[in-house]
N, C-alpha and C. Protein backbone atom coordinates (compact mmCIF):
# COMPACT_ATOMS: atom_id res chain seq x y z
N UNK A 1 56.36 4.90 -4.75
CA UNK A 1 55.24 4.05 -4.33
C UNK A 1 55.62 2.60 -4.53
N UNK A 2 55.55 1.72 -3.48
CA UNK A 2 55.57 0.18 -3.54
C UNK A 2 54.41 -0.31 -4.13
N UNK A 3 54.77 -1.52 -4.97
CA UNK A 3 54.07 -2.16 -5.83
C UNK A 3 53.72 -3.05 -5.20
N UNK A 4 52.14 -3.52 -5.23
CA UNK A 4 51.40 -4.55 -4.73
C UNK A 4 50.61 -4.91 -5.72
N UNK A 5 48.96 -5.88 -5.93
CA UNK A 5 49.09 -6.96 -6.46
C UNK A 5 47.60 -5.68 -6.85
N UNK A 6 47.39 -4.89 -6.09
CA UNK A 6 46.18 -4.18 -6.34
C UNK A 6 46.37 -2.81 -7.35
N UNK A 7 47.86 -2.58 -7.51
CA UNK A 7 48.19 -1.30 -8.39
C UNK A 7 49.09 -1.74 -9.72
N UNK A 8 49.67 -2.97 -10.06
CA UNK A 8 50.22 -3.10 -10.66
C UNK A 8 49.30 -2.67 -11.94
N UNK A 9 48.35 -2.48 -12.32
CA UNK A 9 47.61 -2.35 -13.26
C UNK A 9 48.40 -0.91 -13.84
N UNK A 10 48.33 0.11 -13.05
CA UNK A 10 48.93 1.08 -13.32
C UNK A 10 50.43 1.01 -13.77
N UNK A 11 50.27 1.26 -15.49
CA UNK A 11 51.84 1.05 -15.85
C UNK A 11 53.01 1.60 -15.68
N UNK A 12 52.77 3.04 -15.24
CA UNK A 12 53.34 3.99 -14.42
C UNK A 12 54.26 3.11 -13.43
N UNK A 13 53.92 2.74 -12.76
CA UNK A 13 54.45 2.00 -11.82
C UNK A 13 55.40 0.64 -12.22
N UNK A 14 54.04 -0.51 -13.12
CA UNK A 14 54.90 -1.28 -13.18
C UNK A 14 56.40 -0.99 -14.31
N UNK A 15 55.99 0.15 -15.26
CA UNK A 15 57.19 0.32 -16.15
C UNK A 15 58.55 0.52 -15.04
N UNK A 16 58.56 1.54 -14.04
CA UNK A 16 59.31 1.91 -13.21
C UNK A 16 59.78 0.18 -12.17
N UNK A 17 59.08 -0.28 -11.77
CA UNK A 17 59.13 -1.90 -10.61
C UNK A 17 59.95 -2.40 -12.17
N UNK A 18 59.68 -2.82 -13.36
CA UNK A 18 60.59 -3.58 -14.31
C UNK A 18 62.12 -2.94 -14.47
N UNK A 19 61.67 -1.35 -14.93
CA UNK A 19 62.87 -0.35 -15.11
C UNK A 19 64.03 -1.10 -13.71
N UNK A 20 63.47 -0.67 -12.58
CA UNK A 20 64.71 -0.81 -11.41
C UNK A 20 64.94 -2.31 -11.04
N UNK A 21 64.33 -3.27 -11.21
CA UNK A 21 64.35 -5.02 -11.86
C UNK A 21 65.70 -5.03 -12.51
N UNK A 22 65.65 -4.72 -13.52
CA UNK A 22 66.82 -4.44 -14.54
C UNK A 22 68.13 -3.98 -14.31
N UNK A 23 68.00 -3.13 -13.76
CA UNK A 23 69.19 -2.57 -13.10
C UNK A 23 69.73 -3.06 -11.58
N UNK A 24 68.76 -4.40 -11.61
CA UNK A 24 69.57 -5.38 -10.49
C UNK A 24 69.33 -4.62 -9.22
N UNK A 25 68.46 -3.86 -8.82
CA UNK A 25 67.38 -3.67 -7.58
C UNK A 25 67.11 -4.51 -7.03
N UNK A 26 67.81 -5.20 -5.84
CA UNK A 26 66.71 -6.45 -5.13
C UNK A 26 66.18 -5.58 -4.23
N UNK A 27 65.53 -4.60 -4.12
CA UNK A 27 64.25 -4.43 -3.86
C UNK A 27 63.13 -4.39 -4.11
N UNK A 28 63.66 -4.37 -5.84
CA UNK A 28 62.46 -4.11 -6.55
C UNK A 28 62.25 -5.41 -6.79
N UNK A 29 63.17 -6.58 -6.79
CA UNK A 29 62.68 -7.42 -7.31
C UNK A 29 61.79 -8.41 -6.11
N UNK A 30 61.99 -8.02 -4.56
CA UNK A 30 61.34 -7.87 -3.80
C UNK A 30 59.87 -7.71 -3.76
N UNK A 31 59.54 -6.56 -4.55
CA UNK A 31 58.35 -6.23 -4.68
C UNK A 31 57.90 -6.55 -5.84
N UNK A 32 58.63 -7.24 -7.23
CA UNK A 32 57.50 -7.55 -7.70
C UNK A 32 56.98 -9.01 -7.22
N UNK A 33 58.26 -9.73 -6.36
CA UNK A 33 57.53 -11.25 -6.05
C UNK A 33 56.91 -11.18 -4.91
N UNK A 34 56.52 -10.00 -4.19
CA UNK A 34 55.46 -9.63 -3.26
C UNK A 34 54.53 -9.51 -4.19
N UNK A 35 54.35 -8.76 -5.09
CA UNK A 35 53.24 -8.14 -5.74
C UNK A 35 52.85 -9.13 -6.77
N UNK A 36 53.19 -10.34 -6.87
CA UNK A 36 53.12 -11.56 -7.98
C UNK A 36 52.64 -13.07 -7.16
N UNK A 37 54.01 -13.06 -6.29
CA UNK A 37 53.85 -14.54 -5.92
C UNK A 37 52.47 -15.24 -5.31
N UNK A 38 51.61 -14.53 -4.68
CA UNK A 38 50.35 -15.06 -4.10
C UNK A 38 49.46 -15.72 -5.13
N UNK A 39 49.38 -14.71 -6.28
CA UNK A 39 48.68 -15.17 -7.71
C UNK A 39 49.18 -16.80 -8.49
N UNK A 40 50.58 -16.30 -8.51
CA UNK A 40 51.50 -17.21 -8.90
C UNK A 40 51.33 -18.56 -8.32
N UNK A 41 51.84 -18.47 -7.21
CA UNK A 41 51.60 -19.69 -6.08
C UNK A 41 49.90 -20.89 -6.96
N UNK A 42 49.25 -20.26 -6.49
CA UNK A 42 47.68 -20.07 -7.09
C UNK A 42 47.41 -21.35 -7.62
N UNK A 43 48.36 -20.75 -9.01
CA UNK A 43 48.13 -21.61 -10.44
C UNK A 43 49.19 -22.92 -10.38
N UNK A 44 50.65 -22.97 -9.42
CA UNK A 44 51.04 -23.57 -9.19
C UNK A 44 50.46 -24.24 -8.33
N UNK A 45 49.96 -24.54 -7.47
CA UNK A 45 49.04 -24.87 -6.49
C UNK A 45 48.07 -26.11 -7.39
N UNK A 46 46.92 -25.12 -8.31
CA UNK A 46 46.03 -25.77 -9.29
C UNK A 46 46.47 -26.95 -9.88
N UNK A 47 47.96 -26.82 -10.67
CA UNK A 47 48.90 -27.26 -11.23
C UNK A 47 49.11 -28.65 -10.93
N UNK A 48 49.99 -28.34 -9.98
CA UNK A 48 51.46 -29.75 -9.50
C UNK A 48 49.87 -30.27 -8.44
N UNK A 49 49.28 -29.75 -7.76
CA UNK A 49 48.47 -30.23 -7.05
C UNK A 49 48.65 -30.90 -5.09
N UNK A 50 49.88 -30.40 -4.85
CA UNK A 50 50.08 -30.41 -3.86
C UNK A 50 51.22 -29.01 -3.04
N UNK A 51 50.80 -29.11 -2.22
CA UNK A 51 51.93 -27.30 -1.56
C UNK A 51 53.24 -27.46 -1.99
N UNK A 52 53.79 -28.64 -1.54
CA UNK A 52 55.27 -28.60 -1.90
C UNK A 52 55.68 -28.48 -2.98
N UNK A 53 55.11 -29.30 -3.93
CA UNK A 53 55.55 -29.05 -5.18
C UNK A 53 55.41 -27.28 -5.59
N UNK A 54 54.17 -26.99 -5.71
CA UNK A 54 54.06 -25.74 -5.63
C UNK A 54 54.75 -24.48 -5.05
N UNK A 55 55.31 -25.14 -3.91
CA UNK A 55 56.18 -24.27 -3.33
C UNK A 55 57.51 -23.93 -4.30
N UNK A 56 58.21 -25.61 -4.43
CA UNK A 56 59.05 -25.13 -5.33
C UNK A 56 58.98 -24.92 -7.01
N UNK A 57 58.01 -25.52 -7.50
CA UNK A 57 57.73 -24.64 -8.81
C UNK A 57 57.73 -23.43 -8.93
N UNK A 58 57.35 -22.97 -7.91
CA UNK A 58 56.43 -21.08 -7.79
C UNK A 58 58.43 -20.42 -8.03
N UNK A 59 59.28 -21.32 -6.83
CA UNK A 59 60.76 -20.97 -6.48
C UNK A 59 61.54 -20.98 -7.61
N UNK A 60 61.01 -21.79 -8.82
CA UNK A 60 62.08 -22.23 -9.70
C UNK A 60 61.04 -21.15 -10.68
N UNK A 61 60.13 -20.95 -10.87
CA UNK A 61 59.80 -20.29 -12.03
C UNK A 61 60.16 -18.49 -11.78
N UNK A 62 60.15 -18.28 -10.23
CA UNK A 62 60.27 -16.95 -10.32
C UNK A 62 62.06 -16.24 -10.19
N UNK A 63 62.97 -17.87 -9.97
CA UNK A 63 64.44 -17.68 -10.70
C UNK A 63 64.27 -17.26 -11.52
N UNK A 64 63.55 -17.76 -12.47
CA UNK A 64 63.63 -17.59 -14.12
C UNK A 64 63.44 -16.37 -14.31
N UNK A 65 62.40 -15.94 -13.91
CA UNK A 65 61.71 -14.12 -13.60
C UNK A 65 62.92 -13.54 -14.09
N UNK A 66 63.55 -13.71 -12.77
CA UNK A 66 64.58 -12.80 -12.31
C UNK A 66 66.04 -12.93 -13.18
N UNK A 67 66.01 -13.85 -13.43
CA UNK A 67 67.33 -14.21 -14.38
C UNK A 67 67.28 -13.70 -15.73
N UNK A 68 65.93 -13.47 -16.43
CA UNK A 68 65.52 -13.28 -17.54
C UNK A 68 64.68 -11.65 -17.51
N UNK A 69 64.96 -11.05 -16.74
CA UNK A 69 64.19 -9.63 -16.47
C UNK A 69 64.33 -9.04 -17.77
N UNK A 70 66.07 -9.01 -18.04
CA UNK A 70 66.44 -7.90 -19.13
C UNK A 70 65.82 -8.73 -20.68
N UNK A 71 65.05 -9.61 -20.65
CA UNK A 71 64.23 -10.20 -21.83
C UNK A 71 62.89 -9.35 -22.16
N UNK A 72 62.56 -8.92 -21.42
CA UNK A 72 61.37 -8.24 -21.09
C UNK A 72 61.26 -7.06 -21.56
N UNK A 73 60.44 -6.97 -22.60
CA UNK A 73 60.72 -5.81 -23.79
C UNK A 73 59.50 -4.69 -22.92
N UNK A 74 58.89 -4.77 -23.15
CA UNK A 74 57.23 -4.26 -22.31
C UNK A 74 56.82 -4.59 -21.31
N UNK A 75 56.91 -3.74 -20.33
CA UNK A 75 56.90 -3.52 -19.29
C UNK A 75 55.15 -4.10 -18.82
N UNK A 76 54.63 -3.27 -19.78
CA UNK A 76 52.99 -3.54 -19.86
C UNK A 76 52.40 -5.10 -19.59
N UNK A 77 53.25 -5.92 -19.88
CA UNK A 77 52.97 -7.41 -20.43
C UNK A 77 53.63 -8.14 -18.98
N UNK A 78 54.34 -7.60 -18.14
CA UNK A 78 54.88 -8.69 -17.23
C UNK A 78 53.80 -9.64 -16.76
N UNK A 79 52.73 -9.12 -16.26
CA UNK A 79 51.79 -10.57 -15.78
C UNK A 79 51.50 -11.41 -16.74
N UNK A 80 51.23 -11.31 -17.93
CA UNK A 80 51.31 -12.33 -19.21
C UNK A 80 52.95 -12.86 -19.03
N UNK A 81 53.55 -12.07 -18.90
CA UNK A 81 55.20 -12.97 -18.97
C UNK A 81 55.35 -13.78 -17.90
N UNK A 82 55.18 -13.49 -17.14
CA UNK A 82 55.77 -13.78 -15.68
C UNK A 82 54.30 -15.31 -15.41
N UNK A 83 53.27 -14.78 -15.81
CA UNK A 83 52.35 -16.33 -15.90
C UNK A 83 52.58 -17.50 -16.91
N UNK A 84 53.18 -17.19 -17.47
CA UNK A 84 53.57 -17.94 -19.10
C UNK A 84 54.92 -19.08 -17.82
N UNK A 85 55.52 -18.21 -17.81
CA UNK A 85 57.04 -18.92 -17.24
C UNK A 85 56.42 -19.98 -15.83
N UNK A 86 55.80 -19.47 -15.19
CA UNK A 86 55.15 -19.95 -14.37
C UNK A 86 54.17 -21.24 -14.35
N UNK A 87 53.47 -21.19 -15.72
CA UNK A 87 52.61 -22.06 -16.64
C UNK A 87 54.06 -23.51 -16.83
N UNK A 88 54.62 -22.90 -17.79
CA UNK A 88 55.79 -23.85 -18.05
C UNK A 88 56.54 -24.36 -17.40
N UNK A 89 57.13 -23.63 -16.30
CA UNK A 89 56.97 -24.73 -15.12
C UNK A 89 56.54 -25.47 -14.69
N UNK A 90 55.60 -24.92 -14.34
CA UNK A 90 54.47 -26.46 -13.98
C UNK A 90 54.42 -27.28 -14.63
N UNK A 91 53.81 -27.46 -16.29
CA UNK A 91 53.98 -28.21 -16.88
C UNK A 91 55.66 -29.11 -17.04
N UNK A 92 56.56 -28.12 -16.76
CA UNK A 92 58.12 -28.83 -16.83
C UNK A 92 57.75 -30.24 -15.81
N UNK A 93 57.43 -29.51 -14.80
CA UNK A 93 57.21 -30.50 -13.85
C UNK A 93 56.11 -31.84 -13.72
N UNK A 94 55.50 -31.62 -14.28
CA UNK A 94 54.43 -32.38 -14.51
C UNK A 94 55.21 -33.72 -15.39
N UNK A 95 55.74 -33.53 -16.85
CA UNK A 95 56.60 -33.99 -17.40
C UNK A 95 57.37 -34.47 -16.42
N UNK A 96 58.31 -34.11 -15.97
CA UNK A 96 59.44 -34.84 -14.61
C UNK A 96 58.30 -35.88 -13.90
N UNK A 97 57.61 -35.91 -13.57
CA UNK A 97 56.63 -36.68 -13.23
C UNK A 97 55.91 -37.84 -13.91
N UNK A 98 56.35 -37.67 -15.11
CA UNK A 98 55.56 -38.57 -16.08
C UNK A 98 54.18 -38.74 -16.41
N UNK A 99 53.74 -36.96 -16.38
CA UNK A 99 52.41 -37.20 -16.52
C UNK A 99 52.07 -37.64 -18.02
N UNK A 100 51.13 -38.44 -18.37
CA UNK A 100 50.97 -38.26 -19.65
C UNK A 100 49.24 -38.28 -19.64
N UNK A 101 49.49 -37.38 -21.39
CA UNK A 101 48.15 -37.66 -21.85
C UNK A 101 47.56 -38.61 -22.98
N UNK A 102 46.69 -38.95 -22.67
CA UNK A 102 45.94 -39.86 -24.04
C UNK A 102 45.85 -39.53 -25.43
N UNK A 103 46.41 -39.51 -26.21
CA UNK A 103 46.43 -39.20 -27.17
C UNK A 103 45.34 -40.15 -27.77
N UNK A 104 44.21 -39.24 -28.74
CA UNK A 104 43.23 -39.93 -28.97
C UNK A 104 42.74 -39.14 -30.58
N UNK A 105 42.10 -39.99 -31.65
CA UNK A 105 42.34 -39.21 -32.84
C UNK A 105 41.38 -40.10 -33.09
N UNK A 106 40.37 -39.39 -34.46
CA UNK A 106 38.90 -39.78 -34.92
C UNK A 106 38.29 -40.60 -34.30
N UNK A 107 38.29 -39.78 -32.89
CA UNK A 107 37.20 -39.86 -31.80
C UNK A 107 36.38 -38.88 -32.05
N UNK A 108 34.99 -39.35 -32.40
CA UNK A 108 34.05 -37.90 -31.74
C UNK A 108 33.84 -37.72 -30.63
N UNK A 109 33.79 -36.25 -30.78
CA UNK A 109 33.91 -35.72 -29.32
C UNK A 109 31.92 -35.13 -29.05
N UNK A 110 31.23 -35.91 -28.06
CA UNK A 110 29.81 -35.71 -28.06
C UNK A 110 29.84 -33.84 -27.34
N UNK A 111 28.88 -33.26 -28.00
CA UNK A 111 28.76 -31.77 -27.34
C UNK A 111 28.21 -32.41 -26.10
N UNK A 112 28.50 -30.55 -25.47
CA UNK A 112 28.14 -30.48 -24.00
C UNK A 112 26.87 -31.30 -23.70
N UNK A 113 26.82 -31.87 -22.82
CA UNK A 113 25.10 -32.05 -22.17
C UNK A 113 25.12 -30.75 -21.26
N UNK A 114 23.66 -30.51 -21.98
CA UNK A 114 23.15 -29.05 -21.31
C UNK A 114 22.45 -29.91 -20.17
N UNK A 115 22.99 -28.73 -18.77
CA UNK A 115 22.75 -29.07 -17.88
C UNK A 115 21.89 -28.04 -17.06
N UNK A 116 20.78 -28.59 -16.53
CA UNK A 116 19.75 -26.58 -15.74
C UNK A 116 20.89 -26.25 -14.02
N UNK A 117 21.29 -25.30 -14.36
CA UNK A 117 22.10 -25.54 -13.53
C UNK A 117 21.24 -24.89 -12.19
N UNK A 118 20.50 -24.19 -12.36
CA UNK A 118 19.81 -24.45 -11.23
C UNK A 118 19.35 -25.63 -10.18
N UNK A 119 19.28 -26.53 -10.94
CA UNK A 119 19.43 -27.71 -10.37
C UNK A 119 20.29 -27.95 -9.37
N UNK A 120 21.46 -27.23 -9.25
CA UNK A 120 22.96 -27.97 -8.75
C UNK A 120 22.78 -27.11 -7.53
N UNK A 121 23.39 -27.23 -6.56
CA UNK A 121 24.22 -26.22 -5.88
C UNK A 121 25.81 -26.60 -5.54
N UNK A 122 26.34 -26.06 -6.34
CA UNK A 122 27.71 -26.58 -6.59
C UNK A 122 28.28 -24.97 -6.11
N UNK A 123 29.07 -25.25 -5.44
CA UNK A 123 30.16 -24.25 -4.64
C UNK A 123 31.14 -24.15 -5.06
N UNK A 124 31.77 -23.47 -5.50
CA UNK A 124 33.51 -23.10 -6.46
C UNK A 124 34.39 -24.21 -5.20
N UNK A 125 34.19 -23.54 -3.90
CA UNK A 125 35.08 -24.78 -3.05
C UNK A 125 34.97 -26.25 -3.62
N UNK A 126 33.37 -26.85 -3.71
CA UNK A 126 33.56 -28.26 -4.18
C UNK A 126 33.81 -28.72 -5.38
N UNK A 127 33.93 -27.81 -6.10
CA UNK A 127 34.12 -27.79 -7.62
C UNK A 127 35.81 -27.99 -7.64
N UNK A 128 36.30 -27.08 -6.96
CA UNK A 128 38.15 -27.08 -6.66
C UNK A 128 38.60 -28.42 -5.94
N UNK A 129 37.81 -28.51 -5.29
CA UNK A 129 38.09 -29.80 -4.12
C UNK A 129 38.11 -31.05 -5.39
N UNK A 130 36.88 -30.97 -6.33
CA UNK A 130 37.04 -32.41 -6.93
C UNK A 130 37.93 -32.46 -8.38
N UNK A 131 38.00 -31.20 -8.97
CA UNK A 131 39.34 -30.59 -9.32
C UNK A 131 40.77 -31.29 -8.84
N UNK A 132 40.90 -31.05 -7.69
CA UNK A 132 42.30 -31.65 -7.17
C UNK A 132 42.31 -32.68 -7.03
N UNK A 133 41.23 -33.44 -6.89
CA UNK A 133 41.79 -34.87 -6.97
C UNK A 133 41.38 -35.82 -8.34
N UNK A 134 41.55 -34.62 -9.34
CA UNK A 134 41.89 -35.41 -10.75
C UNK A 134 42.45 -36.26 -11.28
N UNK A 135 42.85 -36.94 -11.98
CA UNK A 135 44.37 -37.50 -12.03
C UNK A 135 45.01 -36.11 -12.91
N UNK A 136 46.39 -36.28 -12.97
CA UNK A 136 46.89 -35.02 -13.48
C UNK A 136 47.15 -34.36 -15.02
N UNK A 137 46.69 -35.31 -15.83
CA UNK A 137 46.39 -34.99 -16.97
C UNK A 137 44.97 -34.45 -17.07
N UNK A 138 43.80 -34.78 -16.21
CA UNK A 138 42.75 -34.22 -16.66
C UNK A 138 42.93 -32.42 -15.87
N UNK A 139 43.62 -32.49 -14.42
CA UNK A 139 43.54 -31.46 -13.72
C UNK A 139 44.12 -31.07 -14.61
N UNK A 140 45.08 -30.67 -15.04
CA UNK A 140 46.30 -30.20 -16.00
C UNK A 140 45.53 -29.42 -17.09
N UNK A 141 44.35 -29.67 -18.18
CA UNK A 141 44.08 -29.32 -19.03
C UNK A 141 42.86 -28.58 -18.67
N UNK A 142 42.21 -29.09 -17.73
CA UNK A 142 40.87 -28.24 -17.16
C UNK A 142 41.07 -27.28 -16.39
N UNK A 143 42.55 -27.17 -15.35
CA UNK A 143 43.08 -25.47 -15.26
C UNK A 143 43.51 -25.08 -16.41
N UNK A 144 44.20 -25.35 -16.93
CA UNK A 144 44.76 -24.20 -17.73
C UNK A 144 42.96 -23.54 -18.92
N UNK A 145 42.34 -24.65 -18.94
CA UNK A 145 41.48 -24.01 -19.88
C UNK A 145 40.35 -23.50 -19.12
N UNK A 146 40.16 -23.70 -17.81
CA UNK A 146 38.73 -22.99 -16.74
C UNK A 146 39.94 -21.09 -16.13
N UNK A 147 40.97 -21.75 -15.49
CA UNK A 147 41.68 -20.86 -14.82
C UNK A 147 42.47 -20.24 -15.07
N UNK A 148 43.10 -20.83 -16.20
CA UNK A 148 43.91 -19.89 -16.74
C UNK A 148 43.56 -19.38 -18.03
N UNK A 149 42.83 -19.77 -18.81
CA UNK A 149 42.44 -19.40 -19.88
C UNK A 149 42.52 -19.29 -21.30
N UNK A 150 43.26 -20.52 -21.28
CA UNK A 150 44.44 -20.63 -22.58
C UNK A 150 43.25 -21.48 -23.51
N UNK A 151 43.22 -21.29 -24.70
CA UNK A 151 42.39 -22.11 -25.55
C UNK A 151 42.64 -23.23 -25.69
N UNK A 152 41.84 -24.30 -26.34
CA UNK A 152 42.58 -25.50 -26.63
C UNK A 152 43.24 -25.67 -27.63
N UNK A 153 43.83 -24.89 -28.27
CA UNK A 153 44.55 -24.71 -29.43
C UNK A 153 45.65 -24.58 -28.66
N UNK A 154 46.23 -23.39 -27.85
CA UNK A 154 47.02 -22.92 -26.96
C UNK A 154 47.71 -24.12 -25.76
N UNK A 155 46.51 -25.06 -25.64
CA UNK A 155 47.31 -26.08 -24.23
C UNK A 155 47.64 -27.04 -25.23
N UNK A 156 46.85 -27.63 -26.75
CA UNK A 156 47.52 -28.29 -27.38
C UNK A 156 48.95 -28.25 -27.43
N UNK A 157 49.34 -27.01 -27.86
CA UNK A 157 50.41 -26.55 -27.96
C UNK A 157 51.86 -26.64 -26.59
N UNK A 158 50.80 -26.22 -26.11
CA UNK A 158 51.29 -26.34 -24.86
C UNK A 158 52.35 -27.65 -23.88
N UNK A 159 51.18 -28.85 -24.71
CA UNK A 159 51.35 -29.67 -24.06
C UNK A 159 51.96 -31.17 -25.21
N UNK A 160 52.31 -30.45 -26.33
CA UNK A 160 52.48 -30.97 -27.60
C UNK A 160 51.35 -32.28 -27.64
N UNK A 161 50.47 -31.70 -27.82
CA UNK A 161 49.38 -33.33 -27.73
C UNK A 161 48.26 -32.28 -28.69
N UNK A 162 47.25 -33.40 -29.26
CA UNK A 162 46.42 -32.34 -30.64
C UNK A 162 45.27 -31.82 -29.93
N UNK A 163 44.86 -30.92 -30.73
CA UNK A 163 43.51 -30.29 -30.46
C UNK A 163 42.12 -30.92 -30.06
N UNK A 164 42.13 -31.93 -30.19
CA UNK A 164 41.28 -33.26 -30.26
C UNK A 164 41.33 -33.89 -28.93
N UNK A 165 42.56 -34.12 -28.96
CA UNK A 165 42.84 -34.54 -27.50
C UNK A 165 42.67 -33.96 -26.10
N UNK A 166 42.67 -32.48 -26.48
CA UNK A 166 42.52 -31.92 -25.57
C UNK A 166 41.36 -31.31 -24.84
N UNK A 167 40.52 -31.63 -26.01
CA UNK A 167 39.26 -31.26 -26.11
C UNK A 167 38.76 -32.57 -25.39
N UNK A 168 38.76 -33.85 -25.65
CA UNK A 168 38.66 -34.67 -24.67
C UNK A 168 38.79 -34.86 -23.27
N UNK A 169 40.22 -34.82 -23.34
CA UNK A 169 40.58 -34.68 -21.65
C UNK A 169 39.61 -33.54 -20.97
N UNK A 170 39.26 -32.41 -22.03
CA UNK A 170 38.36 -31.66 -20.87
C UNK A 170 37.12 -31.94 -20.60
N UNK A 171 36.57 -32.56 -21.49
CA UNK A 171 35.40 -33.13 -21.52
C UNK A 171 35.58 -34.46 -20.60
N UNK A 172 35.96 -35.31 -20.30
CA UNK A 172 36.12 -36.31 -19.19
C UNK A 172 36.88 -35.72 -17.91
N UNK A 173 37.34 -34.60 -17.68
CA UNK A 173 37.42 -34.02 -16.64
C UNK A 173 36.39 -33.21 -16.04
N UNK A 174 35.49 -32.98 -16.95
CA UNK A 174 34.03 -32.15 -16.63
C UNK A 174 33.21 -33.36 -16.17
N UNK A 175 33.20 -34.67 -16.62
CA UNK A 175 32.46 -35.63 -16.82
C UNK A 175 32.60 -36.12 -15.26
N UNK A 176 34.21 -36.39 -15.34
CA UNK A 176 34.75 -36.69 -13.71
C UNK A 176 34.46 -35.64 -12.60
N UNK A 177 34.86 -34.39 -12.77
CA UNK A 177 34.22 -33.55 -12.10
C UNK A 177 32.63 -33.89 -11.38
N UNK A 178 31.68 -33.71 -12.37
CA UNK A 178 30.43 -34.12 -11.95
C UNK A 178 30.50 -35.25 -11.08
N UNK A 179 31.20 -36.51 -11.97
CA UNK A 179 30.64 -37.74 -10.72
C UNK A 179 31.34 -37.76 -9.19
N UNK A 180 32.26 -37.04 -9.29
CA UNK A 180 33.23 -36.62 -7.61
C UNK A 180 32.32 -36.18 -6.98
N UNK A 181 31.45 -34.87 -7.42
CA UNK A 181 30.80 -34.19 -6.84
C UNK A 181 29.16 -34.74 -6.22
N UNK A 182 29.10 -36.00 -7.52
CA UNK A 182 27.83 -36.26 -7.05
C UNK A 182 28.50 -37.55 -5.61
N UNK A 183 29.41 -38.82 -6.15
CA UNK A 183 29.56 -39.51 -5.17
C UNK A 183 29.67 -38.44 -3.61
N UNK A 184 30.14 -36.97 -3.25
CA UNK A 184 30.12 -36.74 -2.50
C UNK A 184 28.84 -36.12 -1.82
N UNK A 185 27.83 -36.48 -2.41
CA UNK A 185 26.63 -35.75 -2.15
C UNK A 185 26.54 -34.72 -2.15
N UNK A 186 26.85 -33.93 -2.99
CA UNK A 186 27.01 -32.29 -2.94
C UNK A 186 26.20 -31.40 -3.53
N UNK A 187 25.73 -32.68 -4.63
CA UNK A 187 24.40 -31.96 -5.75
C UNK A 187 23.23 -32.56 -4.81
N UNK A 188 21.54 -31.36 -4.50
CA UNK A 188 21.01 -31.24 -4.06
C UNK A 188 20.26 -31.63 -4.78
């Protein structure tokens, strides 16, 4: 059975798609960057913030995949592996770019303003749309912590910058978010 993006769940399979990976199958390795890259792409996409880049991030992180297969202890875990490498890419690149972040320390950070969200009609499209045109330190920390899911402990880390900081940047990317959305008339 060929591996696609809807069965990999079944480890059956993916143990077997890693197993023949390993043993230098480019078919298999075929199918797992069929059965990966669309996802992949995705977050690279979110990421670098334009196709090309994305294009070749997605190219250079899933070398790595492939170069590094026989690293891959558990078979079970490739989409955690294979998103991790993918993650770090991006960020590699971002760095090559000179993104930086603000490093900011005994700042309070004000809690959420609760918002009725009924109020809004906010569409995941316009929400992404004002997303991308972040600058790239705020996009940078508000995917990985909306879309990809990494804590802020985790993108701290990530991004060697503190817990504090990061917690900021997401909070003025939520902040920015909103006013994109409102200058575009989008909230009703």
């Amino acid at each position: 059975m060929q591996a696609s993006a809807n069965n990999l769940n079944n480890t059956a399979i993916t143990d077997h798609l890693v197993s023949r990976c390993k043993k230098g199958d480019t078919h298999a390795f075929r199918e797992l960057y069929n059965a990966y890259s669309a996802a992949m792409y995705n977050i690279c996409l979110r990421m670098t913030g334009n196709q090309a880049d994305a294009e070749d991030t997605l190219q250079e992180a899933f070398m790595q995949v492939f170069k590094n297969i026989e690293r891959l202890e558990n078979a079970g875990s490739v989409t955690a592996w294979i998103k991790r490498i993918v993650v770090n890419h991006c960020l590699s690149h971002l760095r090559r770019k000179k993104v930086y972040f603000e490093e900011v320390d005994n700042i309070d950070v004000e809690e959420e303003t609760i918002v009725d969200e009924n109020d809004f009609a906010w569409t995941v499209a316009a929400i992404k749309d004002a997303i991308h045109v972040l600058p790239h330190g705020y996009r940078t920390v508000i995917n990985l912590y909306i879309f990809e899911e990494y804590s802020h402990r985790e993108i701290a880390s990530m991004l060697d910058i503190s817990e504090s900081t990061v917690k900021t940047q997401y909070m003025r990317a939520k902040d920015k978010v909103r006013q994109i959305i409102k200058q575009r008339k989008l909230i009703r």
